[in-house]
Protein backbone atom coordinates (compact mmCIF):
# COMPACT_ATOMS: atom_id res chain seq x y z
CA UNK A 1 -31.71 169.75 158.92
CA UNK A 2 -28.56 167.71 159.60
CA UNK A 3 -30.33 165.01 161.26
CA UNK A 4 -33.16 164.98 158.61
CA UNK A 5 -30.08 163.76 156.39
CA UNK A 6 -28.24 161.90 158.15
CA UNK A 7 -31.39 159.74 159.26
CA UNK A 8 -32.22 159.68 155.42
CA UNK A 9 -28.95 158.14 154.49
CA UNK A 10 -28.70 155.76 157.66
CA UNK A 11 -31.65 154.81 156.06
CA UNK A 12 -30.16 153.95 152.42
CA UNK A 13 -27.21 152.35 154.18
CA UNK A 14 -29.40 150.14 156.03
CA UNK A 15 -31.52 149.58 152.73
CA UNK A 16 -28.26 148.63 150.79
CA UNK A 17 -27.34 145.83 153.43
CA UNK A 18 -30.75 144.47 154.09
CA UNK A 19 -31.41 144.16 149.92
CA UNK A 20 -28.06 143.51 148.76
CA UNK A 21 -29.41 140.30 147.31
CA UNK A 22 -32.09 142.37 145.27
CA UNK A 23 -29.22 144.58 144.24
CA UNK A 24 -27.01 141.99 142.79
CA UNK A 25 -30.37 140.38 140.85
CA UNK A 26 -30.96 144.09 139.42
CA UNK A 27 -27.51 145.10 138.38
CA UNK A 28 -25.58 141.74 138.06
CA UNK A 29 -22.18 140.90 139.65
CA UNK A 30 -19.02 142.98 140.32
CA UNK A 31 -16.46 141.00 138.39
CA UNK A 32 -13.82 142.93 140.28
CA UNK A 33 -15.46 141.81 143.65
CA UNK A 34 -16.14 138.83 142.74
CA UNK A 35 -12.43 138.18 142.12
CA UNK A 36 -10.89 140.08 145.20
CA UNK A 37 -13.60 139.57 148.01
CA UNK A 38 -13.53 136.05 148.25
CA UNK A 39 -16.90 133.93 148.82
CA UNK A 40 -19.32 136.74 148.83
CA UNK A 41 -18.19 138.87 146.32
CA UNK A 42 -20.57 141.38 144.71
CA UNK A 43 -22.94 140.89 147.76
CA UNK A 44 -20.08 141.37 150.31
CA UNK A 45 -18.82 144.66 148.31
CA UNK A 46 -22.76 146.00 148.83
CA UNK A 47 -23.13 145.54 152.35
CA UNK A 48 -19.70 147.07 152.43
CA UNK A 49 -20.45 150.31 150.82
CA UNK A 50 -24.42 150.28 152.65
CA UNK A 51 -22.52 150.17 156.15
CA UNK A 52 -19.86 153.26 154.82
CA UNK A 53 -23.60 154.91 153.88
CA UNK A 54 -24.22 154.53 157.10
CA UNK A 55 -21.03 155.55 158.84
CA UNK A 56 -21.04 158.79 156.84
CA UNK A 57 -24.50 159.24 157.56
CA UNK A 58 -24.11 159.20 161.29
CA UNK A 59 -20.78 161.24 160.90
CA UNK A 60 -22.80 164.01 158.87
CA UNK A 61 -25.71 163.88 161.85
CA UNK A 62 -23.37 164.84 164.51
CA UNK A 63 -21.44 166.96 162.33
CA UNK A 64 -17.96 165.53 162.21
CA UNK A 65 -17.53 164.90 158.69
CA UNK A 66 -14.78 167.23 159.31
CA UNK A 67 -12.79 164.85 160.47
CA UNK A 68 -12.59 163.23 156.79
CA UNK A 69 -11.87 166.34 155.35
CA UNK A 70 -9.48 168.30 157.80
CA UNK A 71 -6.51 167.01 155.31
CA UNK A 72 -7.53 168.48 152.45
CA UNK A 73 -8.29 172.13 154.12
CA UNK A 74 -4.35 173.51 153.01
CA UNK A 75 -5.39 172.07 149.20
CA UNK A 76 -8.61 174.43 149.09
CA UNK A 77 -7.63 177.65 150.50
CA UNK A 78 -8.37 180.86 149.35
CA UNK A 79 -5.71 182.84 148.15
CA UNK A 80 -4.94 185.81 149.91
């Protein structure tokens, strides 16, 4: 089932880059991005978060999302 998922949002990622233009059209620019990411701005931050899609995606697939949240295992123990 993990690699039904993770294929699913590899997919989105990839979506997210490839249409970024359609996005921006659809939901207007990022004022924030278009201030702090220079030339490409709202279409830069897009293809941004559809390539972190994917990363997580692939990280979820071959199971080491643990690696993102190893830090926060102390935080969410059970208490004895």
């Amino acid at each position: 089932m993990r690699i039904i998922w993770g294929i699913i949002w590899i997919g989105i990622g990839f979506a997210v880059v490839k249409y970024s233009y359609s996005i921006v059209n659809l939901f207007g620019h990022v004022p924030w991005a278009e201030r702090y990411l220079g030339g490409g701005g709202s279409y830069t931050l897009y293809k941004i978060v559809g390539i972190i899609l994917m990363v997580l995606g692939m990280m979820y697939m071959f199971n080491l999302i643990g690696i993102l949240t190893s830090p926060l295992t102390p935080y969410f123990q059970s208490a004895p």
